[in-house]
Protein backbone atom coordinates (compact mmCIF):
# COMPACT_ATOMS: atom_id res chain seq x y z
CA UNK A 1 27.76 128.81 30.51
CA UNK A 2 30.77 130.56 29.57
CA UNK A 3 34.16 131.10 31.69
CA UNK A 4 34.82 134.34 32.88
CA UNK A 5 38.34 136.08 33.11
CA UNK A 6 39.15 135.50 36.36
CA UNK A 7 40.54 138.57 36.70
CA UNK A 8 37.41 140.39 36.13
CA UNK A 9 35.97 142.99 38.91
CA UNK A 10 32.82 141.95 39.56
CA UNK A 11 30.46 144.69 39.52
CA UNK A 12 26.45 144.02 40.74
CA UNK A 13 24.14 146.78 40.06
CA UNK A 14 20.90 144.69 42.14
CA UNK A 15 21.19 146.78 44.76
CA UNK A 16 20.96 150.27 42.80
CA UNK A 17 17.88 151.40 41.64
CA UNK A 18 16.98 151.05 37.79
CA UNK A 19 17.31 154.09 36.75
CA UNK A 20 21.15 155.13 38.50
CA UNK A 21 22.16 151.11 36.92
CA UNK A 22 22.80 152.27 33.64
CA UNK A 23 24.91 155.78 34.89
CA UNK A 24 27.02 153.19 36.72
CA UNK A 25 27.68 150.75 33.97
CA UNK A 26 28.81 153.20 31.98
CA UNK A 27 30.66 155.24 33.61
CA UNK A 28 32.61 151.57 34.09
CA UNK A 29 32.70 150.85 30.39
CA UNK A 30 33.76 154.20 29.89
CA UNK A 31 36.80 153.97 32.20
CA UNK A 32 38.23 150.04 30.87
CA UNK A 33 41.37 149.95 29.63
CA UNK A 34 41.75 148.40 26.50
CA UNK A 35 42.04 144.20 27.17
CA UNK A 36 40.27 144.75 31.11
CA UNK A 37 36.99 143.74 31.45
CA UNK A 38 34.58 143.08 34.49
CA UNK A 39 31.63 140.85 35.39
CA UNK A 40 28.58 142.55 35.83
CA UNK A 41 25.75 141.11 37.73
CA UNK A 42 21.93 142.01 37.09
CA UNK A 43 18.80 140.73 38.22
CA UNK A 44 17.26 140.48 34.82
CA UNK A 45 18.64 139.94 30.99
CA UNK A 46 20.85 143.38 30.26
CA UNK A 47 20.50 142.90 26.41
CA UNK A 48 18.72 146.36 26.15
CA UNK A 49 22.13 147.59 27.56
CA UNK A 50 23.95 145.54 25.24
CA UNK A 51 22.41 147.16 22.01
CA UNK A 52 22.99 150.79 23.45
CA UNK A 53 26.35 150.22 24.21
CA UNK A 54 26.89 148.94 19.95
CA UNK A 55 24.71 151.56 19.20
CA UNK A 56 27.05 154.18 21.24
CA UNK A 57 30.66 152.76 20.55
CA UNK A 58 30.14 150.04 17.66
CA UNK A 59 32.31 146.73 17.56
CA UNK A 60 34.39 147.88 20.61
CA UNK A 61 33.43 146.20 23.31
CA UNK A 62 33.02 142.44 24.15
CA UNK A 63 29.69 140.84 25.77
CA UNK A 64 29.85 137.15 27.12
CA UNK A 65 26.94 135.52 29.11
CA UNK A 66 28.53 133.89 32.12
CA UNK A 67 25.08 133.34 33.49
CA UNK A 68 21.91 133.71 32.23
CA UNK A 69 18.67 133.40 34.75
CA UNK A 70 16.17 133.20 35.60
CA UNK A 71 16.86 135.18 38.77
CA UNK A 72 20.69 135.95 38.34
CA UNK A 73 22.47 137.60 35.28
CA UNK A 74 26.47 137.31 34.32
CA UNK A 75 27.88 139.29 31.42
CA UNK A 76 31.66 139.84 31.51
CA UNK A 77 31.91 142.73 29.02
CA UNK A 78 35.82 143.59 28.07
CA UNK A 79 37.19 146.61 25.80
CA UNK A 80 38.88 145.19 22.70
CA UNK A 81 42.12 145.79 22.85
CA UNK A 82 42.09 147.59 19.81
CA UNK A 83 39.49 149.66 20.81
CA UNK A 84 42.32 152.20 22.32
């Protein structure tokens, strides 16, 4: 698995229910600063979220698999900093 910034705010969305998880992850995306990122923790692969947020701001945002199952998920997903 990959490193992850250690910096990062780790952010797990197991405890919300499915359909608030994406309202919450992006209302996080939507509030990085360019360069931050944070770790967010799932209970299944988020790759549906990762092709909705290319679809919605293309090539300006980062997505790293820290962890990847079976029962835990780890993405660290960062702003590019020249995403500004």
């Amino acid at each position: 698995m990959t490193e992850a910034s250690s910096d990062a705010e780790i952010i797990d969305v197991r405890s919300l229910v499915p359909a608030q998880r994406h309202a919450k992850i992006f209302q996080l995306v939507d509030a990085l600063e360019p360069g931050a990122s944070f770790i967010l923790v799932n209970d299944h692969d988020p790759k549906p979220l990762y092709y909705q947020l290319e679809a919605e701001y293309p090539n300006q945002y980062s997505w790293t698999y820290v962890e990847r199952g079976p029962q835990v998920w780890r993405v660290e997903i960062g702003k590019h900093a020249k995403a500004a």
